[in-house]
N, C-alpha and C. Protein backbone atom coordinates (compact mmCIF):
# COMPACT_ATOMS: atom_id res chain seq x y z
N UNK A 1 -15.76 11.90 -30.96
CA UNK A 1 -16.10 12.96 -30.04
C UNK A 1 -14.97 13.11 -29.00
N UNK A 2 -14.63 14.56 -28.73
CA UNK A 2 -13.52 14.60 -27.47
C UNK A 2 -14.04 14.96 -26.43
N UNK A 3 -13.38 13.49 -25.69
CA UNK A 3 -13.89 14.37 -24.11
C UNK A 3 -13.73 15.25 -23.39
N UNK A 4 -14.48 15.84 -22.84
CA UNK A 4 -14.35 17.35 -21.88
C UNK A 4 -13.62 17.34 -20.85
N UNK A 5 -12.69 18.34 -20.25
CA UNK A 5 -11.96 18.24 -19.55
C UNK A 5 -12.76 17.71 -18.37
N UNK A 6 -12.13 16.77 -17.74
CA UNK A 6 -13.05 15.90 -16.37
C UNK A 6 -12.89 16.62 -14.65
N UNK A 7 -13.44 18.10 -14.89
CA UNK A 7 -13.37 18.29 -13.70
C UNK A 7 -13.75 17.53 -12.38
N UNK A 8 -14.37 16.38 -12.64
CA UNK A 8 -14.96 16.12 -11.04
C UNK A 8 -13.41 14.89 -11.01
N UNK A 9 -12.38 15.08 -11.51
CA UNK A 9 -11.61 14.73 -11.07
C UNK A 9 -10.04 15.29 -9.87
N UNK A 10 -10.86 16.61 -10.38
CA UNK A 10 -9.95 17.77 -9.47
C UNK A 10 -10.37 17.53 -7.83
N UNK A 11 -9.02 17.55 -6.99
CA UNK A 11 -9.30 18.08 -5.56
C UNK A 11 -8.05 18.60 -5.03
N UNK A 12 -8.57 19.13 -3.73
CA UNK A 12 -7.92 20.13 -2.91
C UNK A 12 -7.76 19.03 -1.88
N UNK A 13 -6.48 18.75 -1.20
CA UNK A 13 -6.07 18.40 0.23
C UNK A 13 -5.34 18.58 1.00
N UNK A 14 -5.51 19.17 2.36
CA UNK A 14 -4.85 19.73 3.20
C UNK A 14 -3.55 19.20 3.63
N UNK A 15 -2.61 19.98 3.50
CA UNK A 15 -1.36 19.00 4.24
C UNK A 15 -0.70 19.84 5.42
N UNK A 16 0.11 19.17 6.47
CA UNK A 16 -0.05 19.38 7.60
C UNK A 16 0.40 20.51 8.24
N UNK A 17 1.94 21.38 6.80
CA UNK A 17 1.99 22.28 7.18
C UNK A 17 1.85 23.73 6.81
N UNK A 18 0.43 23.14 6.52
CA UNK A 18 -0.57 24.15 6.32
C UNK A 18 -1.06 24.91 4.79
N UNK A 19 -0.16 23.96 4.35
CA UNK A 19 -0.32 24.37 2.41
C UNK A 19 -1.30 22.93 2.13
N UNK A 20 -1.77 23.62 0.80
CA UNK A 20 -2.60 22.83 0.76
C UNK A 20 -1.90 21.92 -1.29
N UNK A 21 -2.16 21.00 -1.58
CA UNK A 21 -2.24 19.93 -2.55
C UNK A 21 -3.28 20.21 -3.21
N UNK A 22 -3.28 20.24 -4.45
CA UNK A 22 -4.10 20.62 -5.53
C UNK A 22 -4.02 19.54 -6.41
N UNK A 23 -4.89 18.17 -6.86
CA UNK A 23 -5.07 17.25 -7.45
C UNK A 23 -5.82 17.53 -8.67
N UNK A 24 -5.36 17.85 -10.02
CA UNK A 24 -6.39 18.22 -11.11
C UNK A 24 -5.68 17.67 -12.31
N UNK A 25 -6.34 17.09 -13.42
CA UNK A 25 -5.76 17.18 -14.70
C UNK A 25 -5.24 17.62 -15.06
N UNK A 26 -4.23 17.24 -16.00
CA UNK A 26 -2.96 18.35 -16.42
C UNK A 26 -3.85 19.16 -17.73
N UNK A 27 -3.89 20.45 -18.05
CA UNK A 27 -4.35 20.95 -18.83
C UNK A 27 -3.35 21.57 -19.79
N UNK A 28 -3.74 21.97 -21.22
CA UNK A 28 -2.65 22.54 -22.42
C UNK A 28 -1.63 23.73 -21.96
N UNK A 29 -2.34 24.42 -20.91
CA UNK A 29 -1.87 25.88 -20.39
C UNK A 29 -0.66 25.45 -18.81
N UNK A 30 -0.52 24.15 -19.05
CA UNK A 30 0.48 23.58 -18.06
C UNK A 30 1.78 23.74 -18.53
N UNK A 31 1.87 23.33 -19.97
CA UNK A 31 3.07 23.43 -20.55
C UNK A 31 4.24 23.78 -20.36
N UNK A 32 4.40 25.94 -19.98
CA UNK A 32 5.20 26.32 -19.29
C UNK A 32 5.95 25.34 -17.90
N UNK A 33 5.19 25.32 -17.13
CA UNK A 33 5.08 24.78 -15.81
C UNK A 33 6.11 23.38 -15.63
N UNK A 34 5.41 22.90 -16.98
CA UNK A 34 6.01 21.29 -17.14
C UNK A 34 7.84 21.91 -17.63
N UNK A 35 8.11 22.38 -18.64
CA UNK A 35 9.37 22.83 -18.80
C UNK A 35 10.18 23.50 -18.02
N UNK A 36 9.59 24.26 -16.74
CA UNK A 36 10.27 25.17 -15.14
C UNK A 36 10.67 23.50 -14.68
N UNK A 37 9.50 22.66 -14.66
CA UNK A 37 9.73 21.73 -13.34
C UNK A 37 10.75 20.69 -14.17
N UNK A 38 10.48 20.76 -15.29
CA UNK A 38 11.57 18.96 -16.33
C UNK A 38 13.27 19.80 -15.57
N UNK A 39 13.42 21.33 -15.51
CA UNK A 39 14.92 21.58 -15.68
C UNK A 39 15.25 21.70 -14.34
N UNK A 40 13.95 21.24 -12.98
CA UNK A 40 14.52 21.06 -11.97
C UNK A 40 14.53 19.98 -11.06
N UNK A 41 14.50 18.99 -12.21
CA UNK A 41 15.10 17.51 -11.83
C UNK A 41 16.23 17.16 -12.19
N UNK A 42 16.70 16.33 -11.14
CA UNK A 42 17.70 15.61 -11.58
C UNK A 42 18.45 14.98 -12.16
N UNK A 43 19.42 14.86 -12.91
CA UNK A 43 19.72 13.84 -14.45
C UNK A 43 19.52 12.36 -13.69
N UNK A 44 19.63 12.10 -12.20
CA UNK A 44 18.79 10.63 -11.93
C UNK A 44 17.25 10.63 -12.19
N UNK A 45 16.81 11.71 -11.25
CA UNK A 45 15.61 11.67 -11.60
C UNK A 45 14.89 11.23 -13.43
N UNK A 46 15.15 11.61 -14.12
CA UNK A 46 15.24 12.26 -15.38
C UNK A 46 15.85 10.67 -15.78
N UNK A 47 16.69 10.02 -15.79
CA UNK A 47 16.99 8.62 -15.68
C UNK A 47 15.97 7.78 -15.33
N UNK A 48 15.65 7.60 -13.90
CA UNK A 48 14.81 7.18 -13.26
C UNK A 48 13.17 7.02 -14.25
N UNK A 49 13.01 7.89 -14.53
CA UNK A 49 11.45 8.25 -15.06
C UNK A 49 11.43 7.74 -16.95
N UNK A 50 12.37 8.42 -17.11
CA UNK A 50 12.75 7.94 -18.47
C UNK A 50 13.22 6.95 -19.18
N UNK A 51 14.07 6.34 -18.39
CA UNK A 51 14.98 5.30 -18.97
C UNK A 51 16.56 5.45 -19.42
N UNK A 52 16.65 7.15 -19.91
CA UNK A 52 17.66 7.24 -20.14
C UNK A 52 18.15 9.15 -19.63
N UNK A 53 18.94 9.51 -20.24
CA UNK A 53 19.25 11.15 -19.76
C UNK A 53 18.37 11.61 -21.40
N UNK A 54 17.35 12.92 -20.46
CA UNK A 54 16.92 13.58 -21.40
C UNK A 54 17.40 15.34 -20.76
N UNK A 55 17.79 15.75 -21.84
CA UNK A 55 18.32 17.15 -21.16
C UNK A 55 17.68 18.36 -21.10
N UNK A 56 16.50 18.54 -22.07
CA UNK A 56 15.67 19.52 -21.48
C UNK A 56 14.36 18.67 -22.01
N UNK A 57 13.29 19.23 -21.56
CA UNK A 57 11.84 19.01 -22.10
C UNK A 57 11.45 19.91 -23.05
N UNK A 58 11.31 19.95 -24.53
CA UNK A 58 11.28 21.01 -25.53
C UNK A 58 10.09 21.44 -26.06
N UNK A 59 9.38 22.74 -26.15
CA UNK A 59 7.88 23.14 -26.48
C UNK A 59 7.24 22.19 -26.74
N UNK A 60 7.55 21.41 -27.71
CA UNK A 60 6.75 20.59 -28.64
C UNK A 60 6.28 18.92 -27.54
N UNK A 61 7.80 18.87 -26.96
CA UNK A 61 7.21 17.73 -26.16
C UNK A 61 6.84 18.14 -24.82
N UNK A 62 6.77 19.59 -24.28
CA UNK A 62 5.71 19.99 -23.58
C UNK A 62 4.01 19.96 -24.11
N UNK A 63 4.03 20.64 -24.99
CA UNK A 63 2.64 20.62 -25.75
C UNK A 63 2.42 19.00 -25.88
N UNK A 64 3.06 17.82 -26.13
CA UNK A 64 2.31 16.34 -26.28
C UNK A 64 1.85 16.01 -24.88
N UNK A 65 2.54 16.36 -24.01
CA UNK A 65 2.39 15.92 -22.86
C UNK A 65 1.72 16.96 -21.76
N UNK A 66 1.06 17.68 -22.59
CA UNK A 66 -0.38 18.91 -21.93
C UNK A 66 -1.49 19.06 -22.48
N UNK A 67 -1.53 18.32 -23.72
CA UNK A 67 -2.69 18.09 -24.72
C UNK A 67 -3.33 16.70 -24.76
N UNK A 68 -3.69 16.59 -23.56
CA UNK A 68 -4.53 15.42 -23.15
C UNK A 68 -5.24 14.95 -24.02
N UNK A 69 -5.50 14.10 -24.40
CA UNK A 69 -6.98 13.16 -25.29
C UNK A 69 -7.71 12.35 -24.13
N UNK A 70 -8.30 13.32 -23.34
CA UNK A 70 -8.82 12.40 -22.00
C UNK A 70 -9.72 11.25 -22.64
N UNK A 71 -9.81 10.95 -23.75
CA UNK A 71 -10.37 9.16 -23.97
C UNK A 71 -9.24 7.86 -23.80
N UNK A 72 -7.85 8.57 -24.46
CA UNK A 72 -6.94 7.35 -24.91
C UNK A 72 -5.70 7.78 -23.26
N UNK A 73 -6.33 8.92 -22.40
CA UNK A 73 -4.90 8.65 -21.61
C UNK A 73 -5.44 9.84 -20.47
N UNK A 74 -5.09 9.42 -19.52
CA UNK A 74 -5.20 10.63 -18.14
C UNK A 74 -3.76 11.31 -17.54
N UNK A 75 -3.34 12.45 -17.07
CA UNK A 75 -2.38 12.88 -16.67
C UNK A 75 -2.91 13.59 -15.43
N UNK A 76 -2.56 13.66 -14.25
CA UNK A 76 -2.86 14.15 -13.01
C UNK A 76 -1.45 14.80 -12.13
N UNK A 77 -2.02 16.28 -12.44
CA UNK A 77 -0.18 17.28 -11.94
C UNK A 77 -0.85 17.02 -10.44
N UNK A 78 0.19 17.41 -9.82
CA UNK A 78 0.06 17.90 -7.98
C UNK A 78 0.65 19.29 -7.87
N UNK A 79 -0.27 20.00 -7.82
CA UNK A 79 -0.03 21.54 -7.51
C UNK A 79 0.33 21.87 -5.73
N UNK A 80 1.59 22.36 -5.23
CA UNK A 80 1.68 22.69 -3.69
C UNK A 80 1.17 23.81 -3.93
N UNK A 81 0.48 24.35 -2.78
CA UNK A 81 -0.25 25.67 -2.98
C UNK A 81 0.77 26.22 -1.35
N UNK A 82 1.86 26.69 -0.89
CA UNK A 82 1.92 27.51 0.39
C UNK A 82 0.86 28.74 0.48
N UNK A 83 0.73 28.92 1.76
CA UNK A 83 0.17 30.26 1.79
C UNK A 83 0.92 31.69 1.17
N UNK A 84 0.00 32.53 0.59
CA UNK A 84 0.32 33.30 0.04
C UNK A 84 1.64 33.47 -0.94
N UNK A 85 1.53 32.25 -1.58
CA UNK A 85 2.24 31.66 -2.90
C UNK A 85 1.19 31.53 -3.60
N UNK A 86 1.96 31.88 -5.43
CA UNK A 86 1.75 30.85 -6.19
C UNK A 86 1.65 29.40 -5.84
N UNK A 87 0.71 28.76 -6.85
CA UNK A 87 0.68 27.03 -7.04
C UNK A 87 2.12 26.59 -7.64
N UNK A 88 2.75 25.61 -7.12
CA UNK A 88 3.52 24.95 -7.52
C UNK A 88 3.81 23.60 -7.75
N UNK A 89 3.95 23.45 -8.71
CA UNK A 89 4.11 21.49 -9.59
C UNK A 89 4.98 21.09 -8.76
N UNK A 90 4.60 19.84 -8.41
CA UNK A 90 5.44 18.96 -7.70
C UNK A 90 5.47 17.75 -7.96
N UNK A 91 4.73 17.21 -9.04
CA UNK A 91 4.57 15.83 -9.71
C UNK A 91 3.47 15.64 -10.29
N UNK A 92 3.70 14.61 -11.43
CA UNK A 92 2.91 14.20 -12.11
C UNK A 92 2.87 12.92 -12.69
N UNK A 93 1.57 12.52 -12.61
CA UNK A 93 1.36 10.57 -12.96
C UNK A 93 0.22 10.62 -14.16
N UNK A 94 0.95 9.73 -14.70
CA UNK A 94 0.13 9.70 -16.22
C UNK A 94 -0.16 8.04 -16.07
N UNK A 95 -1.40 7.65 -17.04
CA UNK A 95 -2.28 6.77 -17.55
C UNK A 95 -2.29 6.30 -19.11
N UNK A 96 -1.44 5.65 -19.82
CA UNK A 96 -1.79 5.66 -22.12
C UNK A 96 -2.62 4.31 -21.90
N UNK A 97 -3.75 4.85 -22.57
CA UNK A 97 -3.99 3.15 -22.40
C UNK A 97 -4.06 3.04 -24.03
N UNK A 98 -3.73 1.78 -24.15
CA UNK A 98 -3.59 0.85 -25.29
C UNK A 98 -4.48 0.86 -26.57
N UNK A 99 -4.79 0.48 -27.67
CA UNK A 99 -5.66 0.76 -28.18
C UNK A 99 -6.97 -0.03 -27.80
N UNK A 100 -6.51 -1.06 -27.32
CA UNK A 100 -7.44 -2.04 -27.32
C UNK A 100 -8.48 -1.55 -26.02
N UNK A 101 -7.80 -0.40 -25.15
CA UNK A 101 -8.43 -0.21 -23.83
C UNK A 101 -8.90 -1.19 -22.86
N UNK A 102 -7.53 -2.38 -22.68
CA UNK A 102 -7.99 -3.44 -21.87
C UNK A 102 -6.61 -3.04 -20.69
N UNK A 103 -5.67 -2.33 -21.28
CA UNK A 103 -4.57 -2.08 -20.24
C UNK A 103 -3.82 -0.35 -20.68
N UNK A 104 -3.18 -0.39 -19.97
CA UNK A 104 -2.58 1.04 -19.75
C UNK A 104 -1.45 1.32 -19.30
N UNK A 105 -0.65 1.82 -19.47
CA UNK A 105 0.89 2.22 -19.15
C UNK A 105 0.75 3.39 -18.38
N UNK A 106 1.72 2.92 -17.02
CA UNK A 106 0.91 4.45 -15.95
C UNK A 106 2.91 4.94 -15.72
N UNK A 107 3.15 6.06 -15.12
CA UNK A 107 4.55 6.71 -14.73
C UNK A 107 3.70 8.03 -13.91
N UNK A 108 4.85 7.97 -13.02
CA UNK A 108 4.67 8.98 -12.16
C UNK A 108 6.26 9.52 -11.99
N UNK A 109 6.52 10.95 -11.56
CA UNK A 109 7.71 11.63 -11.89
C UNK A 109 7.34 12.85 -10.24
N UNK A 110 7.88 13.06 -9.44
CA UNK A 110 7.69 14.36 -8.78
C UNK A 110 9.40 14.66 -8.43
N UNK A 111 9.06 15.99 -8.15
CA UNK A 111 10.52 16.91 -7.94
C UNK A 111 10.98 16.38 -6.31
N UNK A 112 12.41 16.42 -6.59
CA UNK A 112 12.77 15.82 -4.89
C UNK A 112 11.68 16.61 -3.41
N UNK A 113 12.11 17.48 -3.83
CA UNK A 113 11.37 18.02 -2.52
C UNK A 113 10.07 17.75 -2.72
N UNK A 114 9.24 17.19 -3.69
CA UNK A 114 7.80 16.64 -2.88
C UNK A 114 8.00 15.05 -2.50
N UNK A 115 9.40 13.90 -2.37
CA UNK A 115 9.14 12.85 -2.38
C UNK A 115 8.89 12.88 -0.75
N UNK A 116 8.92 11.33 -0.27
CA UNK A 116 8.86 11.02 1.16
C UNK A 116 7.36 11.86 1.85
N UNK A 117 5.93 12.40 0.88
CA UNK A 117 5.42 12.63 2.13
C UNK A 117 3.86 11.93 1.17
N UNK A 118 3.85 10.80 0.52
CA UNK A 118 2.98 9.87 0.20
C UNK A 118 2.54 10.15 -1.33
N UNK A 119 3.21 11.36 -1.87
CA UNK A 119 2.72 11.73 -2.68
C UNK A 119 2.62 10.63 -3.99
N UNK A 120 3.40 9.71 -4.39
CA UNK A 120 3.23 8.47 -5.33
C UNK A 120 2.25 8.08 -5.07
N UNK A 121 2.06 7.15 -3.52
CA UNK A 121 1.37 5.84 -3.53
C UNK A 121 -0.24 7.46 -3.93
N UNK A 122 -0.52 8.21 -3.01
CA UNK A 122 -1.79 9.29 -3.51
C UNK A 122 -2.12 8.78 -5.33
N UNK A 123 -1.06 9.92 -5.81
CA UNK A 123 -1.27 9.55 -7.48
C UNK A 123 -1.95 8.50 -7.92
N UNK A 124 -0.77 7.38 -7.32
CA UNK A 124 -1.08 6.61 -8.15
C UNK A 124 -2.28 5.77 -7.92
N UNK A 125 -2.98 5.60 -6.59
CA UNK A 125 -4.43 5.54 -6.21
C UNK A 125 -4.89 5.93 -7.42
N UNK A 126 -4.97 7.72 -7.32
CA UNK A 126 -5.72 7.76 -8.37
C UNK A 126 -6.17 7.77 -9.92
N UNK A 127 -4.85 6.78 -10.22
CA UNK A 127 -4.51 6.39 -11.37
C UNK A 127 -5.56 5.26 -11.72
N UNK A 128 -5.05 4.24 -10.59
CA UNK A 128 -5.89 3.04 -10.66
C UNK A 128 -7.26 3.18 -10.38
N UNK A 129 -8.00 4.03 -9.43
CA UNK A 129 -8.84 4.36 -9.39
C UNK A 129 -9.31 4.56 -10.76
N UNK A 130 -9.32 5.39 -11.41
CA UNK A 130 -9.52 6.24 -12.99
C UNK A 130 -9.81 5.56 -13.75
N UNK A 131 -8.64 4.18 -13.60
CA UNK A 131 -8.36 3.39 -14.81
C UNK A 131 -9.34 2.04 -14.41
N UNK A 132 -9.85 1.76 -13.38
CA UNK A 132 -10.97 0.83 -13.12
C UNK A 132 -12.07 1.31 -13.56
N UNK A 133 -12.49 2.97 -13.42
CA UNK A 133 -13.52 3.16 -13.64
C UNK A 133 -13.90 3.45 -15.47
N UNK A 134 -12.62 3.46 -15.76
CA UNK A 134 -12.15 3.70 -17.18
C UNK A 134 -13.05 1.92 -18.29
N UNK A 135 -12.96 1.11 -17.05
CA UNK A 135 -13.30 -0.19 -17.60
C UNK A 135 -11.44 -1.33 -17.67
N UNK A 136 -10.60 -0.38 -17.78
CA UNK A 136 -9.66 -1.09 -18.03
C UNK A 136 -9.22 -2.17 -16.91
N UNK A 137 -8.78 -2.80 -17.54
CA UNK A 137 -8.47 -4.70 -17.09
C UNK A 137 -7.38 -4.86 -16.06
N UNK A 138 -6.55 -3.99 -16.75
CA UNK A 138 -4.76 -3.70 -15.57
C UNK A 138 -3.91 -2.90 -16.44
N UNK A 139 -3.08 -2.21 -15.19
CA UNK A 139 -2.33 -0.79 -15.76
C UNK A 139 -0.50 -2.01 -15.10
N UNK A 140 0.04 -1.27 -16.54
CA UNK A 140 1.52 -1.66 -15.84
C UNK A 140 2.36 -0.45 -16.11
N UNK A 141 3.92 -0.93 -15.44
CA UNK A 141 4.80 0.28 -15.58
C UNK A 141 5.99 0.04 -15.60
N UNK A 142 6.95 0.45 -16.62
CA UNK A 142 8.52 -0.27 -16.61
C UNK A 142 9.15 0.44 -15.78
N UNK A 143 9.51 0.16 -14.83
CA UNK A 143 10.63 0.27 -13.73
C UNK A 143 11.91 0.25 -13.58
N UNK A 144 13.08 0.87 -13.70
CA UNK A 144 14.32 0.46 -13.73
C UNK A 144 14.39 -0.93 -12.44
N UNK A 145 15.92 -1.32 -12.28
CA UNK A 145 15.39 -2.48 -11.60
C UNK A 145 16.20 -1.64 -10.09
N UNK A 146 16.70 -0.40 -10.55
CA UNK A 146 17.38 -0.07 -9.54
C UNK A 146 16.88 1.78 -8.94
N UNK A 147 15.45 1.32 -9.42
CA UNK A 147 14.75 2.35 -8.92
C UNK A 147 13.47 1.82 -7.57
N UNK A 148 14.09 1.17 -7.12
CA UNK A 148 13.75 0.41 -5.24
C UNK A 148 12.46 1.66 -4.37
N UNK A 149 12.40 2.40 -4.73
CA UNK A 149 11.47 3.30 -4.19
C UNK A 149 10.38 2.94 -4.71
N UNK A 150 10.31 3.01 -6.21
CA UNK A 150 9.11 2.66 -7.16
C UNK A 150 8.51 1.17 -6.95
N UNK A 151 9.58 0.68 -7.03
CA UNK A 151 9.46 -1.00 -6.73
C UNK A 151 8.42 -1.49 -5.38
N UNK A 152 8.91 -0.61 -4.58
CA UNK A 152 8.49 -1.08 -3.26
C UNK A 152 7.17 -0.42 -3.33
N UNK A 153 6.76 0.64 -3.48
CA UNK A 153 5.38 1.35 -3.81
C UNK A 153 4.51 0.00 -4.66
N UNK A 154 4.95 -0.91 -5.54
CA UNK A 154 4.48 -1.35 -6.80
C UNK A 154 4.09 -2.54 -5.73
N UNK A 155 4.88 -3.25 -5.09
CA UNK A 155 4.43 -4.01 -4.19
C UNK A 155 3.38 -4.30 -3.30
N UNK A 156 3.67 -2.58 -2.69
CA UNK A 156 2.74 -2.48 -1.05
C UNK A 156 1.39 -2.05 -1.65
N UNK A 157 1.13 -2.01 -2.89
CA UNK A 157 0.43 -1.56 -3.49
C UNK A 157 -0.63 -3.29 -4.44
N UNK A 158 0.37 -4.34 -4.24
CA UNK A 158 -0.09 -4.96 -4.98
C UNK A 158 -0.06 -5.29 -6.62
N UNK A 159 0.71 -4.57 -6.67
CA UNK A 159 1.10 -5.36 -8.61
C UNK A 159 2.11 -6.43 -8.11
N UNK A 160 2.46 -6.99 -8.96
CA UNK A 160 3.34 -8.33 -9.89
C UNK A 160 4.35 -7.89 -10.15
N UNK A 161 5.50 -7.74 -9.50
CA UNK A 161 6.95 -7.37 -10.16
C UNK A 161 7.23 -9.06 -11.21
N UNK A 162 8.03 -8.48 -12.24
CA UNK A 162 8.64 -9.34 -13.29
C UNK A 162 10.05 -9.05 -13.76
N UNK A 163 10.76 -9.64 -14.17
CA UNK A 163 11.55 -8.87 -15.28
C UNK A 163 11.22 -8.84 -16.58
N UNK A 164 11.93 -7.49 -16.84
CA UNK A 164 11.36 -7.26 -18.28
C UNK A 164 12.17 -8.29 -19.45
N UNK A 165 11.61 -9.05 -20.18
CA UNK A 165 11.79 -10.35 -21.17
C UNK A 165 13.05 -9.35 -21.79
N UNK A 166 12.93 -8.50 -22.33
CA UNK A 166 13.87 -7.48 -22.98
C UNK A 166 15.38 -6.99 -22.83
N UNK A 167 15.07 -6.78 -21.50
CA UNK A 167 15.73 -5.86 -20.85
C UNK A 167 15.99 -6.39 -19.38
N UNK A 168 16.85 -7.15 -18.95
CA UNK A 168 17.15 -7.39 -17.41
C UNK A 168 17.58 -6.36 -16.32
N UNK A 169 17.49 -5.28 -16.81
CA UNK A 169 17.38 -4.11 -15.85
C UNK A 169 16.25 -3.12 -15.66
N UNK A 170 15.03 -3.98 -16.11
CA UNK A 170 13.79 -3.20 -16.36
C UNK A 170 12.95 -4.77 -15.93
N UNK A 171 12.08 -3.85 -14.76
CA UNK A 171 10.84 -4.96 -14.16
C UNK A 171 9.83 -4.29 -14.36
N UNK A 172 8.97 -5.06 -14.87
CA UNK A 172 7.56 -4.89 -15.41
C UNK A 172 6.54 -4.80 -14.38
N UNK A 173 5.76 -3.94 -13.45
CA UNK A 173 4.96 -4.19 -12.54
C UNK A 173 3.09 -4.09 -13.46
N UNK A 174 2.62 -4.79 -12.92
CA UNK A 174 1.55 -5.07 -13.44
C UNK A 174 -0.07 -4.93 -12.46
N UNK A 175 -1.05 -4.72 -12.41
CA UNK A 175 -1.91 -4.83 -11.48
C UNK A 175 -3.13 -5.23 -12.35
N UNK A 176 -3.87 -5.94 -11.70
CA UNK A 176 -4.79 -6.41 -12.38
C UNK A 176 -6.36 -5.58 -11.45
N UNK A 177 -7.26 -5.05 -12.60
CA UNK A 177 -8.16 -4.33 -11.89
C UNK A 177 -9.52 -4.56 -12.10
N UNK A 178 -9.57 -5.97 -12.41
CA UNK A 178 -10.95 -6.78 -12.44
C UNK A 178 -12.11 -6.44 -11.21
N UNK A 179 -10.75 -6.84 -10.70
CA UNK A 179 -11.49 -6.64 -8.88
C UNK A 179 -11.05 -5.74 -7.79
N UNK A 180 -11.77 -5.43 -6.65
CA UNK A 180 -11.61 -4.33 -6.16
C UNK A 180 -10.70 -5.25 -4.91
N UNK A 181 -9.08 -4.09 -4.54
CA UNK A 181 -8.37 -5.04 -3.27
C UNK A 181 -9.25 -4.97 -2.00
């Protein structure tokens, strides 16, 4: 059975200057949106999130990554709404969980101009949030080791930095969600 899109996960929150944040599932009809916003990041950014340089985001891997299977994985865009604008994408944090559904692989990605005003540590709340109520055990996330923004979020937040066994330029952050912090 597929699950229904999870509206009571959508919200609206005010920000201070005076536009408002739009918190909702990424839906199939995002797609476009996702391919405007992949070509107005950065080749760090785009590094950063990826692991390596990807140079555009192409229909097809727009459509994987707007065609939710809200059982095996959650994606949550951040829409800026200014007044009397269009909504506009400004990031997005995703959830895969595993088959086993005891853990989950989470990433979050936003465009420069939404960083510095909380918008990660937000997300990713409600990542972990999701993914506790999901039943799952702990969400992790590979990190470059020289992506220090992410790192420090992963911290103040409470996961487990590691290095990755693999890869010595990749730290493994981990959180365990047995229990509530």
């Amino acid at each position: 059975m597929v699950r229904p899109y999870p509206i009571e996960l959508e919200e609206t929150l005010p920000l201070p200057d005076g536009s408002t944040l739009q918190i909702r599932p990424v839906r199939p009809e995002d797609a476009p949106a996702f391919i405007a916003g992949f070509a107005r990041l950065s080749r760090e950014d785009v590094r950063m999130r990826f692991m390596h340089i990807v140079k555009e985001l192409t229909d097809a891997e727009a459509a994987r990554l707007t065609q939710i299977d809200y059982d095996q994985e959650m994606a949550l865009v951040a829409l800026r709404q200014r007044p009397n604008e269009v909504p506009e994408g400004c990031g997005v944090a995703r959830i895969i969980s595993e088959p086993n559904r005891e853990r989950a692989e989470f990433a979050i990605i936003l465009l420069q101009e939404a960083t510095g005003m909380g918008l990660s540590s937000l997300l990713l709340r409600r990542l972990i949030d999701y993914a506790r109520d999901q039943g799952l055990q702990e969400i992790y996330g590979e990190i470059l080791r020289e992506n220090e923004p992410m790192l420090e979020l992963c911290r103040a937040m409470g996961f487990i930095l590691r290095v990755c066994p693999e890869d010595a330029g990749v730290m493994i952050a981990t959180l365990a969600l047995t229990s509530h912090p």
